[in-house]
PDB file of N, CA and C in Angstrom:
ATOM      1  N   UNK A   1      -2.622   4.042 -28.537  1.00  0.00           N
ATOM      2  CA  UNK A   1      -3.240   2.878 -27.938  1.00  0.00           C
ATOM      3  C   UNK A   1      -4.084   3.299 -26.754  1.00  0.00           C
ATOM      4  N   UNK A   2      -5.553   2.698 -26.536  1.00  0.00           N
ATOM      5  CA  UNK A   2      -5.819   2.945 -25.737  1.00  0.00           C
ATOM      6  C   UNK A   2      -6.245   1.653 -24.792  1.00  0.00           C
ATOM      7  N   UNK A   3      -5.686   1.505 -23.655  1.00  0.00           N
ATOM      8  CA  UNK A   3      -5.992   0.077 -22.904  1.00  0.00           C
ATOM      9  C   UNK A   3      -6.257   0.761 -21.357  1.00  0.00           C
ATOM     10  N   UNK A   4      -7.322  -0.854 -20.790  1.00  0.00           N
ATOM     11  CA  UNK A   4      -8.082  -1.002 -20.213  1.00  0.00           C
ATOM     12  C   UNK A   4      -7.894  -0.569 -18.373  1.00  0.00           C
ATOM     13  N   UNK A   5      -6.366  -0.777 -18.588  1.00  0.00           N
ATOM     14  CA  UNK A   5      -5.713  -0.529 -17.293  1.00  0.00           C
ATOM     15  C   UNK A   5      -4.221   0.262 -17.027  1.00  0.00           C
ATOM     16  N   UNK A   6      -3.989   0.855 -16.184  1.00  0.00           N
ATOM     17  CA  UNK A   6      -2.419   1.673 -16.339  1.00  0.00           C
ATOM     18  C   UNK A   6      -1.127   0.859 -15.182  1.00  0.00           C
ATOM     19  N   UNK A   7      -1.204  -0.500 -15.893  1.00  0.00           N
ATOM     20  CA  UNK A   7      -0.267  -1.269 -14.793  1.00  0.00           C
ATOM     21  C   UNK A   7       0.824  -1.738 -15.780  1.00  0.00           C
ATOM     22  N   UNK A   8       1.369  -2.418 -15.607  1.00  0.00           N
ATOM     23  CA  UNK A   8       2.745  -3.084 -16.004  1.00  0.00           C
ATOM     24  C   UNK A   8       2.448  -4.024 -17.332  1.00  0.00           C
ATOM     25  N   UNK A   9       1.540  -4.799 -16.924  1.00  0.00           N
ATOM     26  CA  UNK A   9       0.828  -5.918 -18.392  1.00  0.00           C
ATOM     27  C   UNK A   9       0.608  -4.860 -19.330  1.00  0.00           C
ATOM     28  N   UNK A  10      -0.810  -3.946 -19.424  1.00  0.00           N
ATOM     29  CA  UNK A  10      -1.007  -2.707 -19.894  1.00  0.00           C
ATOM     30  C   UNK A  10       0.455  -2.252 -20.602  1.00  0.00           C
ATOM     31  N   UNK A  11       1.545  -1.874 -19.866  1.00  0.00           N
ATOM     32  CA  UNK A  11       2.538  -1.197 -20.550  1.00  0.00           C
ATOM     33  C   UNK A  11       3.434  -1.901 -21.144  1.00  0.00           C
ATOM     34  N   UNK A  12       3.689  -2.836 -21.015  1.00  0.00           N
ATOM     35  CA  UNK A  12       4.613  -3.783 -21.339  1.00  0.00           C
ATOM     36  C   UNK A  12       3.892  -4.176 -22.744  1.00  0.00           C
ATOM     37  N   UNK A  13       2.459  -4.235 -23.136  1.00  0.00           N
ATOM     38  CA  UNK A  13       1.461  -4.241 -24.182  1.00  0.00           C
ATOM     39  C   UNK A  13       2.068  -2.942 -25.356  1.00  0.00           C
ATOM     40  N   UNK A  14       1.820  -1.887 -24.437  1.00  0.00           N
ATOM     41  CA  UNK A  14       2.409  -0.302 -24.982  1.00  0.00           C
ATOM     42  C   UNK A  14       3.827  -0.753 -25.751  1.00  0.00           C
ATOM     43  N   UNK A  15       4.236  -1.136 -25.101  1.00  0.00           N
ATOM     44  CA  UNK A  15       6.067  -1.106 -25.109  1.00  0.00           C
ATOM     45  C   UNK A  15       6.331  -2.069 -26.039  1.00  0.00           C
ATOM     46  N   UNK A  16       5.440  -3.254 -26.265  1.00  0.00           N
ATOM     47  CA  UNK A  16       5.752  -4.098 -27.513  1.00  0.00           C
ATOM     48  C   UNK A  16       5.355  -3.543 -28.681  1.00  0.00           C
ATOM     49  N   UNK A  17       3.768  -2.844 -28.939  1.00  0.00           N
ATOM     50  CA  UNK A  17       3.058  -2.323 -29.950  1.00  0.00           C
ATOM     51  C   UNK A  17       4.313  -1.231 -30.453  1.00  0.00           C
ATOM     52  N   UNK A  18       5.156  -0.695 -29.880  1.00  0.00           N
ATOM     53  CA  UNK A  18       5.371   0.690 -30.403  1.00  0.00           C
ATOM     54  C   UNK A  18       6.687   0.466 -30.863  1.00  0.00           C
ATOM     55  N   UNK A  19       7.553  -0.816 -30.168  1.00  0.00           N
ATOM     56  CA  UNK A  19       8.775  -1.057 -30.698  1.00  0.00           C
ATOM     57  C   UNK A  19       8.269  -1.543 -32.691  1.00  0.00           C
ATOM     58  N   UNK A  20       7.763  -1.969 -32.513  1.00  0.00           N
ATOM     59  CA  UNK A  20       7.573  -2.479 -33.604  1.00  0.00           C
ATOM     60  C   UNK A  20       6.911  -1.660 -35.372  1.00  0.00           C
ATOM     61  N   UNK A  21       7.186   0.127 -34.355  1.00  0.00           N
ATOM     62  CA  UNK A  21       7.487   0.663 -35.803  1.00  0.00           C
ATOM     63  C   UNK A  21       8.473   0.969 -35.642  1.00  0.00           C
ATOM     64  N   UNK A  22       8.530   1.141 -37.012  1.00  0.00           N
ATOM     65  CA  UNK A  22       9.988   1.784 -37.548  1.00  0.00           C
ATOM     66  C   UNK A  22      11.032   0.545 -36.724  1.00  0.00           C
ATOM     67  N   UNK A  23      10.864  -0.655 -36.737  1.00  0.00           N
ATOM     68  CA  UNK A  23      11.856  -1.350 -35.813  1.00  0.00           C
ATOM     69  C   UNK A  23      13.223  -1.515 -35.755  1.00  0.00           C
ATOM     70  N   UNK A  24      14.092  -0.711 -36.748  1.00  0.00           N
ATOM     71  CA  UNK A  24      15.095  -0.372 -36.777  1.00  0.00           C
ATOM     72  C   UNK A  24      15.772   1.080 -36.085  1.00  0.00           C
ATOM     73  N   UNK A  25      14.851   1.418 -35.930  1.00  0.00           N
ATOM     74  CA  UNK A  25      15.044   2.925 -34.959  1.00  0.00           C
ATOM     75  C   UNK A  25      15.332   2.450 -33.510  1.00  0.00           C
ATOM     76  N   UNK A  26      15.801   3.497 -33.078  1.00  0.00           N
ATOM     77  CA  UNK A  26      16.043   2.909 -31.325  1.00  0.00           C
ATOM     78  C   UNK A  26      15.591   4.190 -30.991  1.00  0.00           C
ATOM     79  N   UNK A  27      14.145   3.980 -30.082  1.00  0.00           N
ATOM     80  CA  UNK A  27      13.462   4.640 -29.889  1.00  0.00           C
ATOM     81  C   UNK A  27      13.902   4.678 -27.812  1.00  0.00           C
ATOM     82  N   UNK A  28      14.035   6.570 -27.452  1.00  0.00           N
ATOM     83  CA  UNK A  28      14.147   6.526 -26.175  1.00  0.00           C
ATOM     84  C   UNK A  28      12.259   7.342 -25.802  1.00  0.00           C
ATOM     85  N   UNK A  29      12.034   6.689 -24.398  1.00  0.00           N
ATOM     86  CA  UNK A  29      11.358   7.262 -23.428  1.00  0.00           C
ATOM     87  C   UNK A  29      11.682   7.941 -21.907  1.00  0.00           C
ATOM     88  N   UNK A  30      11.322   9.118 -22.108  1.00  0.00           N
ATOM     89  CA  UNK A  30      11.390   9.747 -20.852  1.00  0.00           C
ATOM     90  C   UNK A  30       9.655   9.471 -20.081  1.00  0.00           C
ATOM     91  N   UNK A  31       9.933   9.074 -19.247  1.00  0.00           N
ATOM     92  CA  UNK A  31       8.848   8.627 -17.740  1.00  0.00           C
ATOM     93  C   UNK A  31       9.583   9.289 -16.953  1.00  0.00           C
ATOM     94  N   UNK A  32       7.730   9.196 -16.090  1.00  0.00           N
ATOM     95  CA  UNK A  32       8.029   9.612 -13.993  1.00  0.00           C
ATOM     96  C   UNK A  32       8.322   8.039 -13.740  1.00  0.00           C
ATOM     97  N   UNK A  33       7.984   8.408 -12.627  1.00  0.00           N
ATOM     98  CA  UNK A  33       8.554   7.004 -11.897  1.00  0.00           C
ATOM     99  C   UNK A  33       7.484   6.285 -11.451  1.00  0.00           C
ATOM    100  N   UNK A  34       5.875   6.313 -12.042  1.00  0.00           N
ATOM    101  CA  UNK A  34       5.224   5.244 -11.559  1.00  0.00           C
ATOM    102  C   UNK A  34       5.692   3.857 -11.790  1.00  0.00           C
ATOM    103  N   UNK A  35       5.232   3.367 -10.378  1.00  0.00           N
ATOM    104  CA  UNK A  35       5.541   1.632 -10.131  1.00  0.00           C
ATOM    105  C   UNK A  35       5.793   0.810 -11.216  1.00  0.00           C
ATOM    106  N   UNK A  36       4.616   0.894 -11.819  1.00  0.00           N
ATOM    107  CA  UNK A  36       4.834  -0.141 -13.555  1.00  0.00           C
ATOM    108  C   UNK A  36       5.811   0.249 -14.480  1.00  0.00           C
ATOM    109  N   UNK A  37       6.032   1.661 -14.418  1.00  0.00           N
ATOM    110  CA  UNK A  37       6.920   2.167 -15.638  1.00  0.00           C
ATOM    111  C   UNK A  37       8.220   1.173 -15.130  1.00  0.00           C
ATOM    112  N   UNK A  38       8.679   0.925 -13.667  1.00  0.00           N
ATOM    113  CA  UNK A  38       9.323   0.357 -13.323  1.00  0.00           C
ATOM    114  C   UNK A  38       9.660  -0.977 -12.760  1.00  0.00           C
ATOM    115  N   UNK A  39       8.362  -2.059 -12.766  1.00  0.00           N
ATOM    116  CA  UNK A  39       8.390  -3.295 -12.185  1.00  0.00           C
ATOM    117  C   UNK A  39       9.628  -4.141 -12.647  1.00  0.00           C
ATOM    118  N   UNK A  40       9.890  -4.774 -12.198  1.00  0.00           N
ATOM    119  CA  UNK A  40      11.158  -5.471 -12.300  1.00  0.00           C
ATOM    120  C   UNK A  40      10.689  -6.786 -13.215  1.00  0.00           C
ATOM    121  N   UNK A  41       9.333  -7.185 -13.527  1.00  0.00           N
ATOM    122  CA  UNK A  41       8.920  -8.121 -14.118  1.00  0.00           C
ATOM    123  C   UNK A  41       8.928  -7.668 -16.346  1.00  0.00           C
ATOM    124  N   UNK A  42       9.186  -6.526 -15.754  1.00  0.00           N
ATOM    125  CA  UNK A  42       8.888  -5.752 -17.098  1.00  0.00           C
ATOM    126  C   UNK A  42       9.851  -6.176 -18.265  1.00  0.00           C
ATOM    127  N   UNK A  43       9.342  -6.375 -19.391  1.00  0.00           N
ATOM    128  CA  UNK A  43      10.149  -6.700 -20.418  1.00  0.00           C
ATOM    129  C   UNK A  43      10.296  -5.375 -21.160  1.00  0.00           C
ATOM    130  N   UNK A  44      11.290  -5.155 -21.613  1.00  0.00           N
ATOM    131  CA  UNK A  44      11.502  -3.923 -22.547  1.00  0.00           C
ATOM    132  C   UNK A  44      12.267  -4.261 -23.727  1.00  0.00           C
ATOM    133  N   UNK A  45      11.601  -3.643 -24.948  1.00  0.00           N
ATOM    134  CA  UNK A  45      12.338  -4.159 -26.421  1.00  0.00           C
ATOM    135  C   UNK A  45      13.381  -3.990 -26.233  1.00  0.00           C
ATOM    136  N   UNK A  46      14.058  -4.554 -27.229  1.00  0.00           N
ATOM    137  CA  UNK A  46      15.529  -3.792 -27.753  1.00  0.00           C
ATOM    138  C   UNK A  46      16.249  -2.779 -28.023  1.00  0.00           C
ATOM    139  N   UNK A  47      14.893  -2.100 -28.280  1.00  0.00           N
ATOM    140  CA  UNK A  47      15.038  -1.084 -29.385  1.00  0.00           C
ATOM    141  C   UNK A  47      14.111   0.158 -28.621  1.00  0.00           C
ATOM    142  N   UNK A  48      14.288  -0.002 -27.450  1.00  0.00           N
ATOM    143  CA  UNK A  48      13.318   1.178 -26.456  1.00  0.00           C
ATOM    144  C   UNK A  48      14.216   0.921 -25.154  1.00  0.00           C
ATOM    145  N   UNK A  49      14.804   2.373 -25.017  1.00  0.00           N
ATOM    146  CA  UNK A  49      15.060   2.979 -23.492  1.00  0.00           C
ATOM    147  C   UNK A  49      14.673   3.360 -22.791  1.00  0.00           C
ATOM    148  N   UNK A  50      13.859   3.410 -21.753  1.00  0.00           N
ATOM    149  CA  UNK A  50      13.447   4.480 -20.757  1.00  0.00           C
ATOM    150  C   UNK A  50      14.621   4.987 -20.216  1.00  0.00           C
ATOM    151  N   UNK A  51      13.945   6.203 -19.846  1.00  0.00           N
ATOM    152  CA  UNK A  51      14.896   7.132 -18.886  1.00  0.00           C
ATOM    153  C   UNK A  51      14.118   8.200 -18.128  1.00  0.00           C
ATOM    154  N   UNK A  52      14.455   7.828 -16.801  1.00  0.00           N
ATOM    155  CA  UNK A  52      12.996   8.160 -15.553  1.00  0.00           C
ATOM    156  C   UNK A  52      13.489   9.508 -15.347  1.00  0.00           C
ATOM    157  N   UNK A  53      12.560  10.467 -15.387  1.00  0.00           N
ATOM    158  CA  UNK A  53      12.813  12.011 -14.041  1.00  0.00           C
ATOM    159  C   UNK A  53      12.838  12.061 -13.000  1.00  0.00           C
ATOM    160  N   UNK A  54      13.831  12.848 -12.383  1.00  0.00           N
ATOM    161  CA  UNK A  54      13.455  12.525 -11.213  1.00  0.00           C
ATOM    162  C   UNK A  54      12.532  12.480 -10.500  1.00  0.00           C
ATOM    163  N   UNK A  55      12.549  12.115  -9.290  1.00  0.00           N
ATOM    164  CA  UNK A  55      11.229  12.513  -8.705  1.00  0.00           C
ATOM    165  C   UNK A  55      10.651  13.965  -7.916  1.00  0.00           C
ATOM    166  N   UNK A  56       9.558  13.805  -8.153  1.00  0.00           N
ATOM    167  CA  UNK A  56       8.855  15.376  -7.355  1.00  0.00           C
ATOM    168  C   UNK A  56       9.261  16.677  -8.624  1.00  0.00           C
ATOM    169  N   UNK A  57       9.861  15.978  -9.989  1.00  0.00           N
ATOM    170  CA  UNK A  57      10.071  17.196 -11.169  1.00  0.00           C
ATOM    171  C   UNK A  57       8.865  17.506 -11.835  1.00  0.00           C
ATOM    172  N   UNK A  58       7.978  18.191 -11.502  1.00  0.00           N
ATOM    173  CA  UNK A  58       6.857  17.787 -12.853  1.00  0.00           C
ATOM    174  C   UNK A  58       7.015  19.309 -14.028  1.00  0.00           C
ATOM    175  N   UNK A  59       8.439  20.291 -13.394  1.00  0.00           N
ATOM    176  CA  UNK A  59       8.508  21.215 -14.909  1.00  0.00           C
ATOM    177  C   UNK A  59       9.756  20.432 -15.748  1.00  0.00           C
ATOM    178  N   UNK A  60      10.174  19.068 -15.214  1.00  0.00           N
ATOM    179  CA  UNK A  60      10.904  18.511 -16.380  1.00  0.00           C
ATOM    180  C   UNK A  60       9.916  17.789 -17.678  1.00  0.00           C
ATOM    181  N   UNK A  61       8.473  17.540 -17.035  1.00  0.00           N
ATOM    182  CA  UNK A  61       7.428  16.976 -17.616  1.00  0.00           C
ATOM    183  C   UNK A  61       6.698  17.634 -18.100  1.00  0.00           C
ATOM    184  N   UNK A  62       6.854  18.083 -19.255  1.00  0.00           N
ATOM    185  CA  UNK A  62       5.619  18.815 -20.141  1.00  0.00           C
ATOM    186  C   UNK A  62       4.443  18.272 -20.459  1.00  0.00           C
ATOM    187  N   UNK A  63       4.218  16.854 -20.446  1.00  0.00           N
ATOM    188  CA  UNK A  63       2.848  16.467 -20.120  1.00  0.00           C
ATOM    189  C   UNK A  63       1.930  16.639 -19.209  1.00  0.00           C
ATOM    190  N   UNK A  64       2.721  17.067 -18.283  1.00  0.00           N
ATOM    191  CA  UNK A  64       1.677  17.514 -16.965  1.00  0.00           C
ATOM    192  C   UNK A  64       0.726  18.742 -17.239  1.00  0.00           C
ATOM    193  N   UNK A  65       1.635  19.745 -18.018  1.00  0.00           N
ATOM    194  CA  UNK A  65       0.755  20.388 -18.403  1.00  0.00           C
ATOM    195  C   UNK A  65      -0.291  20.535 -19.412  1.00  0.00           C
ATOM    196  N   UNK A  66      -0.211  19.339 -20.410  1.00  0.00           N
ATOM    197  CA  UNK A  66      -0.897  19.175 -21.419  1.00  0.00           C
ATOM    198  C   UNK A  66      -2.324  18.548 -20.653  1.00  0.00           C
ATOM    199  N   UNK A  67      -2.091  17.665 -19.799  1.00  0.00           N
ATOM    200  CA  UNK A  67      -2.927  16.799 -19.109  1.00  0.00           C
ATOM    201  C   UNK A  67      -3.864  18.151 -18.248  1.00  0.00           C
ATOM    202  N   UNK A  68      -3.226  18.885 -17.512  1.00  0.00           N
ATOM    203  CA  UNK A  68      -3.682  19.741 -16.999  1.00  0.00           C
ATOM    204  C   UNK A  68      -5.175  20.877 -17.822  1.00  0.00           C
ATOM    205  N   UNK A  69      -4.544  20.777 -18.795  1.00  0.00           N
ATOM    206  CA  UNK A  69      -5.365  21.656 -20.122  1.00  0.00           C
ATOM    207  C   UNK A  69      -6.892  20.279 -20.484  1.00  0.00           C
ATOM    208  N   UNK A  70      -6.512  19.029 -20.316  1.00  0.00           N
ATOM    209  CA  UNK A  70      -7.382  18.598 -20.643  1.00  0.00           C
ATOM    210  C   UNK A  70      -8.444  18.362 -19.230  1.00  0.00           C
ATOM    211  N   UNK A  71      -7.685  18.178 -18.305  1.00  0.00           N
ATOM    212  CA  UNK A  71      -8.758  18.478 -17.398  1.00  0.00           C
ATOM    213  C   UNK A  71      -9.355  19.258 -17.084  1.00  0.00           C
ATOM    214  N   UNK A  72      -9.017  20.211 -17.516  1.00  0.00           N
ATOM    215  CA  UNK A  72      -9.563  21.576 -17.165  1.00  0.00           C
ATOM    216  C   UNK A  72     -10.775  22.016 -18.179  1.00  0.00           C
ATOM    217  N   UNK A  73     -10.988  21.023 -18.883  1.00  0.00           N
ATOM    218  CA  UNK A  73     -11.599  20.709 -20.447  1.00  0.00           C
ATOM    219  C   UNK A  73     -13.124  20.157 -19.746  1.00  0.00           C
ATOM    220  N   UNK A  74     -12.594  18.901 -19.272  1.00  0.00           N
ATOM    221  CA  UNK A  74     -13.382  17.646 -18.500  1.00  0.00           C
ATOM    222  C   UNK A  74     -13.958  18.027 -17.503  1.00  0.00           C
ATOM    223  N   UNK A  75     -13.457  18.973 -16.435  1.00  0.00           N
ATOM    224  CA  UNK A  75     -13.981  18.891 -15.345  1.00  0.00           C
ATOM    225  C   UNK A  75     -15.640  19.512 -15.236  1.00  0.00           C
ATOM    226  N   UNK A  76     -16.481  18.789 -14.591  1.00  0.00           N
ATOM    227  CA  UNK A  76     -17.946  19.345 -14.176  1.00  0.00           C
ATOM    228  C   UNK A  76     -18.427  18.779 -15.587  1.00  0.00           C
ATOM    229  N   UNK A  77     -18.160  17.508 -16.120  1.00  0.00           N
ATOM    230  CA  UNK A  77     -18.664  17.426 -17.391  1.00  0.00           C
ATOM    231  C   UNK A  77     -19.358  15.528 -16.897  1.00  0.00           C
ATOM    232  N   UNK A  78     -20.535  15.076 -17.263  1.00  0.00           N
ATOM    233  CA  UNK A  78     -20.593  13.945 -16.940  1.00  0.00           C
ATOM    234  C   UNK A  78     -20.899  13.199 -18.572  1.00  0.00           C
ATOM    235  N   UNK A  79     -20.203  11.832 -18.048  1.00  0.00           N
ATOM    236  CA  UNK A  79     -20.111  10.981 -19.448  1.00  0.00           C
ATOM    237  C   UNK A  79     -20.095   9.526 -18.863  1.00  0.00           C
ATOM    238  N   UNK A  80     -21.627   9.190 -19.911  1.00  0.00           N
ATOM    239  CA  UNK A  80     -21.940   7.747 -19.325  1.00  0.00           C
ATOM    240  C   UNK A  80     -21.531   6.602 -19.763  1.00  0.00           C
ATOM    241  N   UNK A  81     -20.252   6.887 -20.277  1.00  0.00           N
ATOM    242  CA  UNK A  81     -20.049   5.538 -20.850  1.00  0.00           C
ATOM    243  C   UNK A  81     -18.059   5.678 -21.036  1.00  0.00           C
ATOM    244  N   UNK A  82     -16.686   4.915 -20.714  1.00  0.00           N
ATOM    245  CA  UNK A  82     -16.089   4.739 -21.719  1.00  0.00           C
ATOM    246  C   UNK A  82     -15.807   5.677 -22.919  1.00  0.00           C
ATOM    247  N   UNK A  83     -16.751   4.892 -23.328  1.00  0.00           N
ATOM    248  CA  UNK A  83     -16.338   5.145 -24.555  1.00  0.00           C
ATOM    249  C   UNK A  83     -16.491   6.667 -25.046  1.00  0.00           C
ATOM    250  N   UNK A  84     -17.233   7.419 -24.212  1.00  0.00           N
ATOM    251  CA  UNK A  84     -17.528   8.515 -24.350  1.00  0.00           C
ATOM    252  C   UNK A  84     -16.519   9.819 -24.158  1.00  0.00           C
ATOM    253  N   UNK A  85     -15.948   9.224 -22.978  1.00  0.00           N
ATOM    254  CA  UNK A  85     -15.024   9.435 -22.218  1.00  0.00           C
ATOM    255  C   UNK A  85     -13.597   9.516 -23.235  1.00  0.00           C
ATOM    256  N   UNK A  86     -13.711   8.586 -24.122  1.00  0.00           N
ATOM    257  CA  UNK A  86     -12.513   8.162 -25.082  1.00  0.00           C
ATOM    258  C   UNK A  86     -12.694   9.466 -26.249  1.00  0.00           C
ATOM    259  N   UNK A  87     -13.862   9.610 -26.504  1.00  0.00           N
ATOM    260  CA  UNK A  87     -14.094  10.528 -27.688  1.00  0.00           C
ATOM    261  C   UNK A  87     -13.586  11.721 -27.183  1.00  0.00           C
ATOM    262  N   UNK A  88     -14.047  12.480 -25.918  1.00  0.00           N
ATOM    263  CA  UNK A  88     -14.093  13.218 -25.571  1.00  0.00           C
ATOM    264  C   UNK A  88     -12.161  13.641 -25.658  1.00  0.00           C
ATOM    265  N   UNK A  89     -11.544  12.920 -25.496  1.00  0.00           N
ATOM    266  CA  UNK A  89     -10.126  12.939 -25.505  1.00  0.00           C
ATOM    267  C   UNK A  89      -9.543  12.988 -27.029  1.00  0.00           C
ATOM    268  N   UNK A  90     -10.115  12.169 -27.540  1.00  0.00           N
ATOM    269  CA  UNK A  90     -10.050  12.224 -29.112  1.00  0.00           C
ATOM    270  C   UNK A  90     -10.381  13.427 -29.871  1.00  0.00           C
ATOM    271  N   UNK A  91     -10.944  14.345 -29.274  1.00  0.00           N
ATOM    272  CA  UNK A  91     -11.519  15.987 -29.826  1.00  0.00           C
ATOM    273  C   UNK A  91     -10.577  16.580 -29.447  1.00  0.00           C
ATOM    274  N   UNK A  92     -10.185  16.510 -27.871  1.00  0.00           N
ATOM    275  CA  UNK A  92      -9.370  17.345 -27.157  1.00  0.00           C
ATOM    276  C   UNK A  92      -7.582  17.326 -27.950  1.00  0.00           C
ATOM    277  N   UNK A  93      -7.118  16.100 -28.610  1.00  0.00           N
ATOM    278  CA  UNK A  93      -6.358  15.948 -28.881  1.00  0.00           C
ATOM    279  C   UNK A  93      -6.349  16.481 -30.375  1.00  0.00           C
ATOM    280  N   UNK A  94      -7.307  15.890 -31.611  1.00  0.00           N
ATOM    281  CA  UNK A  94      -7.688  16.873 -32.325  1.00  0.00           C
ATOM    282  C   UNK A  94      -7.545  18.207 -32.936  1.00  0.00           C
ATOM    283  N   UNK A  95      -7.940  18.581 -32.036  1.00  0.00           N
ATOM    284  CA  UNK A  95      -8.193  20.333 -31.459  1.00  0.00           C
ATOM    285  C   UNK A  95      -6.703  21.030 -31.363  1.00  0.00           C
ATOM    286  N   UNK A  96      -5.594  20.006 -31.120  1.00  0.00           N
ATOM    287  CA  UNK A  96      -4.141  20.690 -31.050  1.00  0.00           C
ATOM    288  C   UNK A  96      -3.695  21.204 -32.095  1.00  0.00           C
ATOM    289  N   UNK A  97      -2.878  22.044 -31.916  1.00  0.00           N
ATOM    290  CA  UNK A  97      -2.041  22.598 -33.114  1.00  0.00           C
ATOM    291  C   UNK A  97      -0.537  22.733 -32.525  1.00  0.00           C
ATOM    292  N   UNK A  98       0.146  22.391 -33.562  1.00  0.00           N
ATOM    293  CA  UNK A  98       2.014  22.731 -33.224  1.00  0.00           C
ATOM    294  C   UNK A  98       2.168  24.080 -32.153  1.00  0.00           C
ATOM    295  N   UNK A  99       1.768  24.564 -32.190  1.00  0.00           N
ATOM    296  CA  UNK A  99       1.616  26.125 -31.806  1.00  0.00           C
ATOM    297  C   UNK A  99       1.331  26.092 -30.356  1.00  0.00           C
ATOM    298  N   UNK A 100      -0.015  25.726 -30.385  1.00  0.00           N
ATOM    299  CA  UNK A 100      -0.748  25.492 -29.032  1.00  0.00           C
ATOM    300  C   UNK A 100      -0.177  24.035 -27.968  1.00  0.00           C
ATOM    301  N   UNK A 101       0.636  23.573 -28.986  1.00  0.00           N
ATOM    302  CA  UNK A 101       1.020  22.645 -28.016  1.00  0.00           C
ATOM    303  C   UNK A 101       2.683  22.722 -27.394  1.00  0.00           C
ATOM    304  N   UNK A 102       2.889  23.599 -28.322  1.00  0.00           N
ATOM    305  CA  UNK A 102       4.683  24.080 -27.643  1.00  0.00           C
ATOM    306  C   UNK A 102       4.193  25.468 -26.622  1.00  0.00           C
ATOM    307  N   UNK A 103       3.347  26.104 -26.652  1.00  0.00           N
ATOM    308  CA  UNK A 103       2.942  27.073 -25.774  1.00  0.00           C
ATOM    309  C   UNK A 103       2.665  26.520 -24.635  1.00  0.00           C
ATOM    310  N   UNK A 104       1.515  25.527 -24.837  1.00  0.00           N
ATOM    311  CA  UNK A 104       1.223  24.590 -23.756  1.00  0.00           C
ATOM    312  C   UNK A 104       2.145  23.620 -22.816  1.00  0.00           C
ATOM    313  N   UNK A 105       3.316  23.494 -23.390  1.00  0.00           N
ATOM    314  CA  UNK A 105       3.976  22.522 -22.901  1.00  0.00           C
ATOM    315  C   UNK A 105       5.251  23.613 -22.112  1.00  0.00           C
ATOM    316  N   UNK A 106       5.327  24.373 -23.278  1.00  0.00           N
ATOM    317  CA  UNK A 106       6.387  25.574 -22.584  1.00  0.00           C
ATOM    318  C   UNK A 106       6.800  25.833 -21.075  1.00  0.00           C
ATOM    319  N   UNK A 107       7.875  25.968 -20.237  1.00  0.00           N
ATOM    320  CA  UNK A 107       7.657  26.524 -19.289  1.00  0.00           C
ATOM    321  C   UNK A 107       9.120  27.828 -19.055  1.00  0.00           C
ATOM    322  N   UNK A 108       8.136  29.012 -19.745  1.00  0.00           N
ATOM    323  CA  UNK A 108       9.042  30.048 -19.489  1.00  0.00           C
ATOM    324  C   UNK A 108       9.712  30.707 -18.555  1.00  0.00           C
ATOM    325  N   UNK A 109       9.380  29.906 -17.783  1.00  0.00           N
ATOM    326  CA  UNK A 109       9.317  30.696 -16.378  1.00  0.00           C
ATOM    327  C   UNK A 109      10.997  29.783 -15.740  1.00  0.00           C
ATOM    328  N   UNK A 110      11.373  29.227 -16.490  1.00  0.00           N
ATOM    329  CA  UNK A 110      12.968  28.782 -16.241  1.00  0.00           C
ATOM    330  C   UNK A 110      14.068  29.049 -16.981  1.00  0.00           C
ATOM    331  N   UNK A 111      13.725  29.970 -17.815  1.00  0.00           N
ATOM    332  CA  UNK A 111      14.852  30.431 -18.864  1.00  0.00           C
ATOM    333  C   UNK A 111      14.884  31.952 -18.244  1.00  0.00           C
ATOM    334  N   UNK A 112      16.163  32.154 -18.330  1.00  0.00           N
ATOM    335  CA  UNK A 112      16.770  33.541 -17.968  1.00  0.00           C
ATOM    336  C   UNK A 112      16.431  34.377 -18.894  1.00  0.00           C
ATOM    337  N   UNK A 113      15.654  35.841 -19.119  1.00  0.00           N
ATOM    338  CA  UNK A 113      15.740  36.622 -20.203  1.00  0.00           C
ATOM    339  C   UNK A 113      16.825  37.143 -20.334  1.00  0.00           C
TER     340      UNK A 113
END
């Protein structure tokens, strides 16, 4: 899904669209702790848990580094539109492979040899 804003309406949007596959599954999420992931106004399916990291962890978050790879993609790049902006993410994502994305996400540097 891609939507217009990263607030609570926005996710709570997320959080209905996604319960609703497989709706017999009980699907968990691991989140940081932005504000919306947590508003108190927030409705959450039935069938979806969050479960927050702590805070200030970002090697419990392997997205950080995925995100990291894409900026590093983006940066010094100009795009006039949206939607452009959207494609440009749509390649980047694309472009993954099983391989490159457990490497990418990896962080070896906490396992004991």
């Amino acid at each position: 899904m891609e939507l217009p804003y990263c607030n609570t309406d926005c996710f709570e949007l997320f959080l209905g669209e996604f319960s609703l596959i497989n709706p017999q599954e009980l699907k968990v999420i691991v989140l940081d702790n932005g504000a919306f992931h947590k508003a108190k106004r927030l409705k959450i399916p039935n069938n979806i848990i969050l479960i927050f990291l702590p805070p200030f962890s970002p090697k419990l978050n392997p997205a950080e580094k995925m995100w990291a790879k894409f900026k590093r993609a983006f940066t010094n790049k100009l795009y006039k539109s949206l939607k452009e902006v959207s494609a440009f993410i749509q390649l980047q994502t694309e472009r993954l492979n099983k391989e490159e994305t457990k490497n990418t996400c990896a962080f070896h540097d906490i396992f004991l040899n």
